[in-house]
PDB file of N, CA and C in Angstrom:
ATOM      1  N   UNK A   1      30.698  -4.045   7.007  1.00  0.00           N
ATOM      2  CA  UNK A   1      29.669  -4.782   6.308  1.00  0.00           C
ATOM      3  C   UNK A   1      28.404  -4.794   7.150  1.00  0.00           C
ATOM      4  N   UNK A   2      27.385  -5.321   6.634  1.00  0.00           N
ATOM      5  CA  UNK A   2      26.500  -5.194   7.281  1.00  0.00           C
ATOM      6  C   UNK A   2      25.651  -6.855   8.334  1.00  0.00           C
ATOM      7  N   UNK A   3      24.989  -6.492   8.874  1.00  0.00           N
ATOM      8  CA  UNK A   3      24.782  -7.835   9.527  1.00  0.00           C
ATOM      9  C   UNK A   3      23.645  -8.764   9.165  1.00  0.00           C
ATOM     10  N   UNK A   4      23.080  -7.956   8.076  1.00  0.00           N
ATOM     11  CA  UNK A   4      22.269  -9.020   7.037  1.00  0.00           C
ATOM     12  C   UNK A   4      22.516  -9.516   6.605  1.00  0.00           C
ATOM     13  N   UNK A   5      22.276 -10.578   5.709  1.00  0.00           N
ATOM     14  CA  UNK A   5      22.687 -11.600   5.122  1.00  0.00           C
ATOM     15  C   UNK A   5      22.535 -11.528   3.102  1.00  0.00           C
ATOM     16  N   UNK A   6      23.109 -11.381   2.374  1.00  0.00           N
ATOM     17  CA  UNK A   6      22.846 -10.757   1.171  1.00  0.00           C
ATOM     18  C   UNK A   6      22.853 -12.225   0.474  1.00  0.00           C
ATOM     19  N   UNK A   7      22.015 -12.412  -0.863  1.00  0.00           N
ATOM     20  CA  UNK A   7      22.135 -13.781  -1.859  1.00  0.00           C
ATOM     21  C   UNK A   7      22.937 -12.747  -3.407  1.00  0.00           C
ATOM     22  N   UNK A   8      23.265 -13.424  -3.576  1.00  0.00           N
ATOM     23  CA  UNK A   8      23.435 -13.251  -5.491  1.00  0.00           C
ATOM     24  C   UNK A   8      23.135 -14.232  -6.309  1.00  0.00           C
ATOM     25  N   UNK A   9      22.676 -13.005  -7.315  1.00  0.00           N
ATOM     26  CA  UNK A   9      21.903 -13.435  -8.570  1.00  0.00           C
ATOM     27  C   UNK A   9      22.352 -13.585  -9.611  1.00  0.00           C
ATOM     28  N   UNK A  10      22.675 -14.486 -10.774  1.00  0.00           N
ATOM     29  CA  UNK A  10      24.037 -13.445 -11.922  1.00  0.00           C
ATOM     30  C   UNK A  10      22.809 -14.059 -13.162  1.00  0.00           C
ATOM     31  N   UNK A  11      22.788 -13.164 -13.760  1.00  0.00           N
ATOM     32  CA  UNK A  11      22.369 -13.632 -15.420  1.00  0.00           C
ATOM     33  C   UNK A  11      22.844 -12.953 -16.453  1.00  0.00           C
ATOM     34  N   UNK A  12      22.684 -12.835 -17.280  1.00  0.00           N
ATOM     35  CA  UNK A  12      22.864 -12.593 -18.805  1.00  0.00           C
ATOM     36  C   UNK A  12      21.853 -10.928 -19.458  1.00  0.00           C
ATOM     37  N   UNK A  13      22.423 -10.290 -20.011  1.00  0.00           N
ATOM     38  CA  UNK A  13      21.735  -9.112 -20.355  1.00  0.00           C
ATOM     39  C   UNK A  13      21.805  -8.634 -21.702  1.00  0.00           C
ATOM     40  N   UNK A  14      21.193  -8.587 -22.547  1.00  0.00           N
ATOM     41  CA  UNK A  14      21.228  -7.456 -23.676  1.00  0.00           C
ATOM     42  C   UNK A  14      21.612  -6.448 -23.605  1.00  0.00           C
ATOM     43  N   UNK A  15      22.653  -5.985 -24.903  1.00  0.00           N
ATOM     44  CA  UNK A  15      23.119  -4.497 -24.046  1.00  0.00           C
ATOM     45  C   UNK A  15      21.944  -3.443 -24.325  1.00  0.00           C
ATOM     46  N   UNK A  16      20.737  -3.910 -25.045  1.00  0.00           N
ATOM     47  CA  UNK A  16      20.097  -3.232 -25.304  1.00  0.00           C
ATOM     48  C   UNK A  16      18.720  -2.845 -24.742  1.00  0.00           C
ATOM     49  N   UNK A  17      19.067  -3.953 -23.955  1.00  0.00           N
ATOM     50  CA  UNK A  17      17.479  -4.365 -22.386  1.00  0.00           C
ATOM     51  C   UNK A  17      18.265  -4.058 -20.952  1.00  0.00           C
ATOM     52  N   UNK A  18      19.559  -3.135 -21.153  1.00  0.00           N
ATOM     53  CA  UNK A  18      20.315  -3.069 -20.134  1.00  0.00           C
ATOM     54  C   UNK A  18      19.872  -2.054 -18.958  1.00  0.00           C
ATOM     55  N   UNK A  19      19.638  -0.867 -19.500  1.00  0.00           N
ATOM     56  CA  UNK A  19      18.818   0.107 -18.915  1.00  0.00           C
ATOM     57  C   UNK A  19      17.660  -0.066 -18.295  1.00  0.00           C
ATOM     58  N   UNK A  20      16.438  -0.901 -18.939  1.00  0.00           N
ATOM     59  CA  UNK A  20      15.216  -1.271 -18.558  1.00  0.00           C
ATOM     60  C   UNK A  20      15.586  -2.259 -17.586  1.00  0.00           C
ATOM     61  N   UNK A  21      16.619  -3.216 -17.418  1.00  0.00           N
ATOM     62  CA  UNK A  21      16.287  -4.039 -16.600  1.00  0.00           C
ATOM     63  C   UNK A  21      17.354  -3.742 -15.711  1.00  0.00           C
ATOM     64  N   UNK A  22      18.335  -2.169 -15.053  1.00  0.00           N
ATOM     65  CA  UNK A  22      18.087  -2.003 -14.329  1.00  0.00           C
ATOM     66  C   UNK A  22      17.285  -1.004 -13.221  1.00  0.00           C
ATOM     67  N   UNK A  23      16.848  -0.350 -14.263  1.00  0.00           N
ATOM     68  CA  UNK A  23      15.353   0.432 -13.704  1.00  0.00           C
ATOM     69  C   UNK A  23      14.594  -0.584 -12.678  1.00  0.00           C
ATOM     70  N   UNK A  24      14.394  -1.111 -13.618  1.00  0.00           N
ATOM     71  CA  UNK A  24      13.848  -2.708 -12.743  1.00  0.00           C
ATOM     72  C   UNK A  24      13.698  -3.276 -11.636  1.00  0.00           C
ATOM     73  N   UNK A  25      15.286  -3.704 -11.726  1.00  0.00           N
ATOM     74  CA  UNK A  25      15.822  -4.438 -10.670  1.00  0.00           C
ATOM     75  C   UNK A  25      15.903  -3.262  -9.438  1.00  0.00           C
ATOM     76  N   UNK A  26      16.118  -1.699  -9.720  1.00  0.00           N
ATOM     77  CA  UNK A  26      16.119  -0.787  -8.508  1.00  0.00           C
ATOM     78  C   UNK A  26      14.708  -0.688  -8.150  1.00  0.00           C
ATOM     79  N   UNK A  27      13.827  -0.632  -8.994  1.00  0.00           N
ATOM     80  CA  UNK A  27      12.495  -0.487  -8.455  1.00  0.00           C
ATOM     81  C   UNK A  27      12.110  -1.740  -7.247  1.00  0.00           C
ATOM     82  N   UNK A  28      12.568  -2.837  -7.591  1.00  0.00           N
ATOM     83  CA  UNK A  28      12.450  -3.869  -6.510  1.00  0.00           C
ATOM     84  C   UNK A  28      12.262  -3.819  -5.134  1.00  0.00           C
ATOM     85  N   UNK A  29      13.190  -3.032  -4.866  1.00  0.00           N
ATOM     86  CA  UNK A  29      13.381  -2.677  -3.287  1.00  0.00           C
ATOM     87  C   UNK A  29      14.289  -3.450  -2.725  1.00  0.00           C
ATOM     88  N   UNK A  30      14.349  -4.515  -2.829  1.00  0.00           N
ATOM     89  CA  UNK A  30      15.270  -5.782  -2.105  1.00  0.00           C
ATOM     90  C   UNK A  30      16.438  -5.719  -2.533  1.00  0.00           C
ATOM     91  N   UNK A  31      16.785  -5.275  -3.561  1.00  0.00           N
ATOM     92  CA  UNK A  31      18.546  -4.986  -4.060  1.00  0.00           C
ATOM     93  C   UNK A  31      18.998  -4.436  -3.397  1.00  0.00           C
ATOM     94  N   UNK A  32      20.649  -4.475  -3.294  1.00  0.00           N
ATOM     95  CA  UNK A  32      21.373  -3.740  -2.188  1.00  0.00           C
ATOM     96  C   UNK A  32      22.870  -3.375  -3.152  1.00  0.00           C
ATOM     97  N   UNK A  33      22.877  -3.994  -4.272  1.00  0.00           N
ATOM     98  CA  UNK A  33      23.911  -3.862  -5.265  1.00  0.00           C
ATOM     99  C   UNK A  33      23.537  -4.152  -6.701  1.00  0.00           C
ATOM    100  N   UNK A  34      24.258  -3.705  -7.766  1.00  0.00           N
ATOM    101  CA  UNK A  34      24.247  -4.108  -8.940  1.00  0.00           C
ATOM    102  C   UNK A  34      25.476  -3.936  -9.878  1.00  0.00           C
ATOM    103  N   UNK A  35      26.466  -5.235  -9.929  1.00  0.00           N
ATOM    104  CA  UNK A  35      27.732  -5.003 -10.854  1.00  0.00           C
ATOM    105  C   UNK A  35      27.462  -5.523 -12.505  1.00  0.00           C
ATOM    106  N   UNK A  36      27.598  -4.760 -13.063  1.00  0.00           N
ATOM    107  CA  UNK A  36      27.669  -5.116 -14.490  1.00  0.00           C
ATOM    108  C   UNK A  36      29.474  -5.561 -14.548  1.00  0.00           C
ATOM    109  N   UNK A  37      29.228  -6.650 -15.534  1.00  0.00           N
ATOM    110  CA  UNK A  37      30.752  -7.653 -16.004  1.00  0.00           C
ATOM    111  C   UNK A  37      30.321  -7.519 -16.892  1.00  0.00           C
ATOM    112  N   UNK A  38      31.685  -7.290 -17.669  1.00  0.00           N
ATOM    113  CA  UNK A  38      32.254  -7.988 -19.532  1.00  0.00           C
ATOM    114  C   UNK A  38      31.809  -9.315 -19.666  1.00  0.00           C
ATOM    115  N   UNK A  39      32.360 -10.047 -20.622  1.00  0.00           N
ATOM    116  CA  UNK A  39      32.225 -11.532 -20.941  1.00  0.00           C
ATOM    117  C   UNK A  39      33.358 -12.284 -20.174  1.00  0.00           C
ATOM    118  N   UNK A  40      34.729 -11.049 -20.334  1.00  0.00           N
ATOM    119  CA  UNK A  40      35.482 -11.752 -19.301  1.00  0.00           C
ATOM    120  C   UNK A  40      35.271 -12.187 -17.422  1.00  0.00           C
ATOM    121  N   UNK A  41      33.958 -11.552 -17.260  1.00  0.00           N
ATOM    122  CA  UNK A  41      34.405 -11.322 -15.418  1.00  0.00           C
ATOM    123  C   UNK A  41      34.902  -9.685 -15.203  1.00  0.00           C
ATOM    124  N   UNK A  42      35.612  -8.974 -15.639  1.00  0.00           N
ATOM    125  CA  UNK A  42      35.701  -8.447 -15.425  1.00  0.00           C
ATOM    126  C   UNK A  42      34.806  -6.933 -15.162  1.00  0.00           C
ATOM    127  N   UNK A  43      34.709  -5.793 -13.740  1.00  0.00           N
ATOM    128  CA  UNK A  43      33.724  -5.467 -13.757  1.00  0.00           C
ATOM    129  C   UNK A  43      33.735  -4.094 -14.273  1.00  0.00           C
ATOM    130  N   UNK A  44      32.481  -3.954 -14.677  1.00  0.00           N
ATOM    131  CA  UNK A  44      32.165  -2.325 -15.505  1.00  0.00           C
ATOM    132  C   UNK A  44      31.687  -0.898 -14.570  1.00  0.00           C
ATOM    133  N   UNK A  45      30.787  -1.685 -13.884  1.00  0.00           N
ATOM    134  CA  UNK A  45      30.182  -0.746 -13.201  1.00  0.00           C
ATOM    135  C   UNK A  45      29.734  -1.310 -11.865  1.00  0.00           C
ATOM    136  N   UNK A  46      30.043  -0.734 -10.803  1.00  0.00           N
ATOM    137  CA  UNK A  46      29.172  -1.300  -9.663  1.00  0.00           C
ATOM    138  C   UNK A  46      28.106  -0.091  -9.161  1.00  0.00           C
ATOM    139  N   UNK A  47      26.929  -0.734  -8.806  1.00  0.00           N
ATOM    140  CA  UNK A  47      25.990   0.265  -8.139  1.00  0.00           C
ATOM    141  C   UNK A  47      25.285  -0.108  -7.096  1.00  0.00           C
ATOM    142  N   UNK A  48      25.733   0.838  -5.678  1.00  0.00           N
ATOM    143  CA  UNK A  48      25.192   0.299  -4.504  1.00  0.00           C
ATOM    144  C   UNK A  48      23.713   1.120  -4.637  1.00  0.00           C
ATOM    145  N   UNK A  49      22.431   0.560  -4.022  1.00  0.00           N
ATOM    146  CA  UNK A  49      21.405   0.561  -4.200  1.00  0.00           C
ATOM    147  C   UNK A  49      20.719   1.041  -2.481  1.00  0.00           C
ATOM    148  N   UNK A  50      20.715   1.839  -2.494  1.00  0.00           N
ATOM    149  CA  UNK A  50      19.959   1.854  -1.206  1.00  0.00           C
ATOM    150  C   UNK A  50      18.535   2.149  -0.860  1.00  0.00           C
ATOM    151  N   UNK A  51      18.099   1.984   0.222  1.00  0.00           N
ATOM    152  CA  UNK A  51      16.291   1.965  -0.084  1.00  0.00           C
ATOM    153  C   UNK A  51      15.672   3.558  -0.608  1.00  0.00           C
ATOM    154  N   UNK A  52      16.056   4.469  -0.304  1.00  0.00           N
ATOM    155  CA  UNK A  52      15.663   5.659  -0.779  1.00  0.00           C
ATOM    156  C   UNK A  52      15.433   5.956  -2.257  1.00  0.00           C
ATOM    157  N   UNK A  53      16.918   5.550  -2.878  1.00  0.00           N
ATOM    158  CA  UNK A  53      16.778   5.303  -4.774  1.00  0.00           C
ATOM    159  C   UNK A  53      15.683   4.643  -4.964  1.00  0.00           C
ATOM    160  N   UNK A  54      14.884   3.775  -4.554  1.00  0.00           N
ATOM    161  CA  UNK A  54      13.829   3.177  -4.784  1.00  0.00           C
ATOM    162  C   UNK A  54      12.444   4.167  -5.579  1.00  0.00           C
ATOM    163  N   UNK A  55      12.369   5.234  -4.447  1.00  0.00           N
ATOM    164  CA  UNK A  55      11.227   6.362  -4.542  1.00  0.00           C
ATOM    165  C   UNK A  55      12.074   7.434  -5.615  1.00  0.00           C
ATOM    166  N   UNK A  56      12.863   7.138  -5.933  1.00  0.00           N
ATOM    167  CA  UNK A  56      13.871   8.717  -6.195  1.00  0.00           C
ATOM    168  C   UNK A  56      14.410   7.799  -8.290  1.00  0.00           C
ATOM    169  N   UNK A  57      13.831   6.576  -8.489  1.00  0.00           N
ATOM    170  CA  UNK A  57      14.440   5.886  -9.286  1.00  0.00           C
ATOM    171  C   UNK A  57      14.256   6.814 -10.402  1.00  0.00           C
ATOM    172  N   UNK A  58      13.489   7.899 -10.815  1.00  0.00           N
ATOM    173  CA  UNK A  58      13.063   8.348 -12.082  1.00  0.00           C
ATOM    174  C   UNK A  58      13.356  10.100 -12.176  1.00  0.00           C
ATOM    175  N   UNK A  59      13.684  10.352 -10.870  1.00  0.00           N
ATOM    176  CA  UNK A  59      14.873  11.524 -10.520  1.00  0.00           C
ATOM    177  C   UNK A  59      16.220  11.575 -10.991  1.00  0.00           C
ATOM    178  N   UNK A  60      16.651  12.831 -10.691  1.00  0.00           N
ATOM    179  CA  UNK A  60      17.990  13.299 -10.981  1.00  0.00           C
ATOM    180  C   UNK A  60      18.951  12.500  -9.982  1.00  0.00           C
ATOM    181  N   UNK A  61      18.471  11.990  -8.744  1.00  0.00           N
ATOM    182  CA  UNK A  61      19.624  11.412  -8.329  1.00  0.00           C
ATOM    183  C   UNK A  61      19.792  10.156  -8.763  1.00  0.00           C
ATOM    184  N   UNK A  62      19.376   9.574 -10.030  1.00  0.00           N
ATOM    185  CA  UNK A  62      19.721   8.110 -10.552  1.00  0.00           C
ATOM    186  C   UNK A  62      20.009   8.580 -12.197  1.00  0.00           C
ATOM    187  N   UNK A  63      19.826   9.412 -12.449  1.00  0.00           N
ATOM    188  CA  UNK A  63      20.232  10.048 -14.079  1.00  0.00           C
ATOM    189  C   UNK A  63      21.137   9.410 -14.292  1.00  0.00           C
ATOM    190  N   UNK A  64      22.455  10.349 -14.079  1.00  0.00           N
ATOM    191  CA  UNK A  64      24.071  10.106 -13.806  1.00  0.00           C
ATOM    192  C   UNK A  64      24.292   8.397 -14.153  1.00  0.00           C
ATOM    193  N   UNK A  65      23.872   7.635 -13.026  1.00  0.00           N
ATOM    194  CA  UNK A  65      24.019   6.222 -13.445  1.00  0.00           C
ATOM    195  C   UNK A  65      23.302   5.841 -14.258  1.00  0.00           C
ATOM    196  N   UNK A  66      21.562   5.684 -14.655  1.00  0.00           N
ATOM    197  CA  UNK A  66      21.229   5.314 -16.191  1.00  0.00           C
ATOM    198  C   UNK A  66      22.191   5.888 -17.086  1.00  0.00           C
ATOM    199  N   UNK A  67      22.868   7.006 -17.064  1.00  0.00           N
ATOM    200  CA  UNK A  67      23.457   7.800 -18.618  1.00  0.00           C
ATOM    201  C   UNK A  67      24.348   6.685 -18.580  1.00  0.00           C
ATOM    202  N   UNK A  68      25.586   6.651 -17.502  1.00  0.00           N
ATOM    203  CA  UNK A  68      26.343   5.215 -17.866  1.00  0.00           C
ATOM    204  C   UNK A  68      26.310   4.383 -18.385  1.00  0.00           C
ATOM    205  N   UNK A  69      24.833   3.429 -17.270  1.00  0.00           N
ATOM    206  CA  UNK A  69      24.608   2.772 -17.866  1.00  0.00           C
ATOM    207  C   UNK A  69      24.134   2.342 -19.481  1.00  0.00           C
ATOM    208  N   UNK A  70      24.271   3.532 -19.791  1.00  0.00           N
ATOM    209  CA  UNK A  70      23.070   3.416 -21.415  1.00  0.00           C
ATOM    210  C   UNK A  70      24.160   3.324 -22.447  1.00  0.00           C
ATOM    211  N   UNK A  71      25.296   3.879 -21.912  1.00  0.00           N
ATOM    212  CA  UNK A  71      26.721   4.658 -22.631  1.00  0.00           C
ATOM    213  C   UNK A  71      27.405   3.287 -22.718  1.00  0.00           C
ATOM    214  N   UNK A  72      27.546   2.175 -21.447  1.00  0.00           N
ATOM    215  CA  UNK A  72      27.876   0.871 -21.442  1.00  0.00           C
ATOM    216  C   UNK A  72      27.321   0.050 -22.513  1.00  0.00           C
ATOM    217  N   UNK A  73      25.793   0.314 -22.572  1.00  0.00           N
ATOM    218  CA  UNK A  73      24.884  -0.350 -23.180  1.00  0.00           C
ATOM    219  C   UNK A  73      24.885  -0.033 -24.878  1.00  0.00           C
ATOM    220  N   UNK A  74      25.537   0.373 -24.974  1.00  0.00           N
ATOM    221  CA  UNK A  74      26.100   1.637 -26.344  1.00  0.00           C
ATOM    222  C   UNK A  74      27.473   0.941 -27.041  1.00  0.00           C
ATOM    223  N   UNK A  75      27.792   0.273 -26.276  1.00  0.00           N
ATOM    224  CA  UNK A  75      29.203  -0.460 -26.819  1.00  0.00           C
ATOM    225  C   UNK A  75      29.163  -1.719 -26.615  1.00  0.00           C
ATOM    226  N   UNK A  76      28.471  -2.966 -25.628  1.00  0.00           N
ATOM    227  CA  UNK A  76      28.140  -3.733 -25.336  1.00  0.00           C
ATOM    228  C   UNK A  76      26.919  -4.780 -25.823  1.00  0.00           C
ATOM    229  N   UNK A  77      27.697  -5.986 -26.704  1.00  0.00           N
ATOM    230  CA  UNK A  77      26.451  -6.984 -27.315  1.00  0.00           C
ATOM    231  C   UNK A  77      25.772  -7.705 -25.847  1.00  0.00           C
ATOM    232  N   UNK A  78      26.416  -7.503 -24.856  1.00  0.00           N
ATOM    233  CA  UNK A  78      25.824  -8.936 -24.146  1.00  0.00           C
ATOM    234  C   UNK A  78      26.799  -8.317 -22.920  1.00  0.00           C
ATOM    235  N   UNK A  79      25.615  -8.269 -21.360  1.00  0.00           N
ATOM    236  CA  UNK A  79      26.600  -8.209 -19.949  1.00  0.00           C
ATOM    237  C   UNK A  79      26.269  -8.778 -19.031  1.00  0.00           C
ATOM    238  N   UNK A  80      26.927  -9.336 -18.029  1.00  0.00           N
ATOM    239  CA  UNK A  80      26.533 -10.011 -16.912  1.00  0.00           C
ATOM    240  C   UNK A  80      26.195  -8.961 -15.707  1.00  0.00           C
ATOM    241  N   UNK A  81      24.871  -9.177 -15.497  1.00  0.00           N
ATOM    242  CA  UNK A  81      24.434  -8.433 -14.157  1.00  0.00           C
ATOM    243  C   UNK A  81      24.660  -9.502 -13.273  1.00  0.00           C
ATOM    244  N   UNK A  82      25.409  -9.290 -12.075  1.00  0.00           N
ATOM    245  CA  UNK A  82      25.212  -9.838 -10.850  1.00  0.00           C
ATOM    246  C   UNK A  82      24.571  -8.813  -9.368  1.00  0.00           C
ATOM    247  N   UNK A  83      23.742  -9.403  -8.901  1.00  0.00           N
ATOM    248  CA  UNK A  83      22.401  -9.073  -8.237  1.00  0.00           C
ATOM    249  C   UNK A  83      22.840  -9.041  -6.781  1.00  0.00           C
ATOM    250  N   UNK A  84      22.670  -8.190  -5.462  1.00  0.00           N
ATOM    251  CA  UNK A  84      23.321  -8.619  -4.541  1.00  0.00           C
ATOM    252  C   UNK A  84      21.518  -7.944  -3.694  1.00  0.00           C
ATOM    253  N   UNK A  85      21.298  -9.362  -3.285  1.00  0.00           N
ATOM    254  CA  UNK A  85      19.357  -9.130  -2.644  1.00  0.00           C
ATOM    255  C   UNK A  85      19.995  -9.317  -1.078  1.00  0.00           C
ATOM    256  N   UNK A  86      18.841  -8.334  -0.570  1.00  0.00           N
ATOM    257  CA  UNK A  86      19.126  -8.384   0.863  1.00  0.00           C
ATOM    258  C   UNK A  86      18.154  -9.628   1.541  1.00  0.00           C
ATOM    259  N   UNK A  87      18.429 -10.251   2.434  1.00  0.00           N
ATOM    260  CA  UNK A  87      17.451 -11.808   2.960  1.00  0.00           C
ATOM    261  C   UNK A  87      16.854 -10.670   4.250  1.00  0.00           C
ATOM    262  N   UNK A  88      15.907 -11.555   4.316  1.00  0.00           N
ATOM    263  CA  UNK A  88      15.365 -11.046   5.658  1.00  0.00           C
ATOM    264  C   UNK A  88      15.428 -11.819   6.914  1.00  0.00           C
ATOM    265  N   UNK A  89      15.060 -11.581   8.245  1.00  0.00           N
ATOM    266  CA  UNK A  89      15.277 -12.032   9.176  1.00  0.00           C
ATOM    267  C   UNK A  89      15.717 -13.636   9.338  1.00  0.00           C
ATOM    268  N   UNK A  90      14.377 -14.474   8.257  1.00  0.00           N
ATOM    269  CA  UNK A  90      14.702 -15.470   7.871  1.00  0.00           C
ATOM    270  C   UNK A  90      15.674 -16.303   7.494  1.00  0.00           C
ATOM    271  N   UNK A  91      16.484 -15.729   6.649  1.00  0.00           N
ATOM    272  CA  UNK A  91      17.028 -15.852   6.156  1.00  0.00           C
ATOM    273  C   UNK A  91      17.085 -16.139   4.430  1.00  0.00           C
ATOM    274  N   UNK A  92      15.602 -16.005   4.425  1.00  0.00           N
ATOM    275  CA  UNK A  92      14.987 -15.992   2.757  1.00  0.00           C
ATOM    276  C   UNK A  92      14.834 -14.682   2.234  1.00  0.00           C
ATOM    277  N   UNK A  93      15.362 -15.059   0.847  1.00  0.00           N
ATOM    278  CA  UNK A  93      15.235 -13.213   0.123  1.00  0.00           C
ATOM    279  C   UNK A  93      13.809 -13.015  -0.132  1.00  0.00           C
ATOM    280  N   UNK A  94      13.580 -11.803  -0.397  1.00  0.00           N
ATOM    281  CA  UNK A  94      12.463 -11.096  -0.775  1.00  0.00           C
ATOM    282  C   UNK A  94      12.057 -11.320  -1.964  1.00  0.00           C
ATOM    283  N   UNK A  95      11.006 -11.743  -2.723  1.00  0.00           N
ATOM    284  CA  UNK A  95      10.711 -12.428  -3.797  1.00  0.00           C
ATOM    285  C   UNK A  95      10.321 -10.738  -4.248  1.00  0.00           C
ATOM    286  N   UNK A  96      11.294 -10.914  -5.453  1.00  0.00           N
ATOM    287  CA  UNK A  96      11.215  -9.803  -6.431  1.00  0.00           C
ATOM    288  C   UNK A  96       9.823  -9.798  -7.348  1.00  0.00           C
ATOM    289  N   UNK A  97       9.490  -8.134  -7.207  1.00  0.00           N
ATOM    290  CA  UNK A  97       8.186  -7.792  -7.422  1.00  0.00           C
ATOM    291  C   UNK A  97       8.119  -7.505  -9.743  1.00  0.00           C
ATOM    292  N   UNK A  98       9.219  -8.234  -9.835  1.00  0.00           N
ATOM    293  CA  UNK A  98       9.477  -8.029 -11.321  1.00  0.00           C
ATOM    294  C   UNK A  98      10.517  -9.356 -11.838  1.00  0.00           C
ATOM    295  N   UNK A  99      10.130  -9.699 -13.282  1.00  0.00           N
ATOM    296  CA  UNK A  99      11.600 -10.284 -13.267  1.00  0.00           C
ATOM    297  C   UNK A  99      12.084 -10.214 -14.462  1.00  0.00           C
ATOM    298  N   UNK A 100      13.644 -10.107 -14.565  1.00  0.00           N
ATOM    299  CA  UNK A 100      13.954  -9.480 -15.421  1.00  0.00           C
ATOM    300  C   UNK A 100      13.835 -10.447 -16.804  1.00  0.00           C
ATOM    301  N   UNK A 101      13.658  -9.971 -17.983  1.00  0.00           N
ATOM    302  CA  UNK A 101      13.108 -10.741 -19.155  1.00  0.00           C
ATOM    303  C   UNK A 101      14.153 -10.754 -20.251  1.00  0.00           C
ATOM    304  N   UNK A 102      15.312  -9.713 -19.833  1.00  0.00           N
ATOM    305  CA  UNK A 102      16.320  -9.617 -20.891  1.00  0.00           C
ATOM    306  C   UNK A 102      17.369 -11.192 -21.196  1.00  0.00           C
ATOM    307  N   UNK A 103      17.235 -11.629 -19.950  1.00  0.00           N
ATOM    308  CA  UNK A 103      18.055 -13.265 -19.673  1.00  0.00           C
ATOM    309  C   UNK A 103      17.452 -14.223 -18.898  1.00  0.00           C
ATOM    310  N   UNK A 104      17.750 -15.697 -18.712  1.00  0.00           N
ATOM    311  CA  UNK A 104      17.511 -16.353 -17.799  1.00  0.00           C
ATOM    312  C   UNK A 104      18.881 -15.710 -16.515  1.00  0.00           C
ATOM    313  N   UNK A 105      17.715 -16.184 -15.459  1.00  0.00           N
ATOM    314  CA  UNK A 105      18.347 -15.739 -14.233  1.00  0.00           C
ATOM    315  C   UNK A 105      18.697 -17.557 -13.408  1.00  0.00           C
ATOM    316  N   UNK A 106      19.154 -17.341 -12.660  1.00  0.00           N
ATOM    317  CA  UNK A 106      19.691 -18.207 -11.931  1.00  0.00           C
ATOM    318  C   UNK A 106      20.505 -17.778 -11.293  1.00  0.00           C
ATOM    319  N   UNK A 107      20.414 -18.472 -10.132  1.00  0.00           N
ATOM    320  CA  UNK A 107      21.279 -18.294  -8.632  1.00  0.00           C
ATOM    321  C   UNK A 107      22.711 -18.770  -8.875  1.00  0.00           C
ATOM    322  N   UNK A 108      23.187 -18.023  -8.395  1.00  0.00           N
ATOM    323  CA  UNK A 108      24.953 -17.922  -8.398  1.00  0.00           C
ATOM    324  C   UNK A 108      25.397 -19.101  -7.547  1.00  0.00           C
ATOM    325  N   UNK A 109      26.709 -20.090  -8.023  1.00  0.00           N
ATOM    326  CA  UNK A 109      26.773 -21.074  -6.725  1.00  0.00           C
ATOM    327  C   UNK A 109      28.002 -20.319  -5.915  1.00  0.00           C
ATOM    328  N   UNK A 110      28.632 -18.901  -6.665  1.00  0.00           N
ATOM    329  CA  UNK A 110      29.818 -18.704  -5.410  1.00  0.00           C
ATOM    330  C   UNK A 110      29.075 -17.717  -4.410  1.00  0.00           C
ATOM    331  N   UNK A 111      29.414 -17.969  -3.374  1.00  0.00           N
ATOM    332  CA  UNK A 111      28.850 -17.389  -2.155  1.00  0.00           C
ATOM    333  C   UNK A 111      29.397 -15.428  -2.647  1.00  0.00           C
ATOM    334  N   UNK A 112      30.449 -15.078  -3.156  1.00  0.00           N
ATOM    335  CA  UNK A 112      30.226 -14.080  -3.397  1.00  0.00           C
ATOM    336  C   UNK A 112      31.165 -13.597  -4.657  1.00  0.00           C
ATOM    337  N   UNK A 113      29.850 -13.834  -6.195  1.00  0.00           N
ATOM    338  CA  UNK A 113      31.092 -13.280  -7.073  1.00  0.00           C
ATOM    339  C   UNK A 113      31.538 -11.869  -7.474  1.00  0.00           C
ATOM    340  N   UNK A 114      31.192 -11.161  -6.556  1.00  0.00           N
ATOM    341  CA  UNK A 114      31.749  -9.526  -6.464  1.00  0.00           C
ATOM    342  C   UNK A 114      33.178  -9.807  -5.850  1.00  0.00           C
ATOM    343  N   UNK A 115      33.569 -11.042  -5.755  1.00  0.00           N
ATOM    344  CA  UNK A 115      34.953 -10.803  -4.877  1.00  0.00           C
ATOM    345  C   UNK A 115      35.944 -10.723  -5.827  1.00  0.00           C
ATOM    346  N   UNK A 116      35.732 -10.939  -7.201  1.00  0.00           N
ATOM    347  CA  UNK A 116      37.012 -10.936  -8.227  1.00  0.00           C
ATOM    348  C   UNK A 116      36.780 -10.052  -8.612  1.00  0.00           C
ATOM    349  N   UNK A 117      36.244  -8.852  -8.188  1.00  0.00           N
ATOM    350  CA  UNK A 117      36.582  -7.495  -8.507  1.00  0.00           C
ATOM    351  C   UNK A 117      37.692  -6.708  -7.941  1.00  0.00           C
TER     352      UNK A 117
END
């Protein structure tokens, strides 16, 4: 693992604002993950995010995962994105340069719900 300190984010998604908002959320920079969940919890897709995809978001090396994602978004009324932001030295996250409009967002109270995956 790493020795930063990561927050999560979880909200609510359209399956049809699913794609756009995670274009989005990769354009940010501060992401370090992104799991899409069912209604149950259970997870669909995980996508680790690293700073390079950032510049590369509208390239062939992020295709592959939009097609997924779109293919998810294709069968899906409604998904839970949970958000995994990297903090900085501080220990405060990086105030995201977008926000997503498909759901209300709000901060997660479990310290990490990628663990019931």
């Amino acid at each position: 693992m790493s020795d930063k300190k990561s927050t999560f984010e979880q909200f609510e998604v359209a399956g049809d604002k699913l794609v756009e908002t995670v274009k989005n959320l990769i354009h940010e920079g501060n992401v370090r993950r992104i799991i899409l969940k069912r209604e149950d919890g259970s997870a669909l897709l995980e996508i680790p995010v690293n700073a390079g995809l950032v510049g590369l978001a509208l390239t062939a090396a992020i295709a592959p995962v939009l097609l997924a994602i779109g293919a998810i978004a294709a069968v899906v009324s409604q998904v839970t994105l949970v958000v995994e932001r990297r903090a900085d030295a501080a220990g405060s996250v990086d105030a995201p340069t977008t926000t997503p409009t498909a759901g209300p967002a709000g901060g997660s109270a479990e310290p990490d719900p990628s663990a019931s995956i």
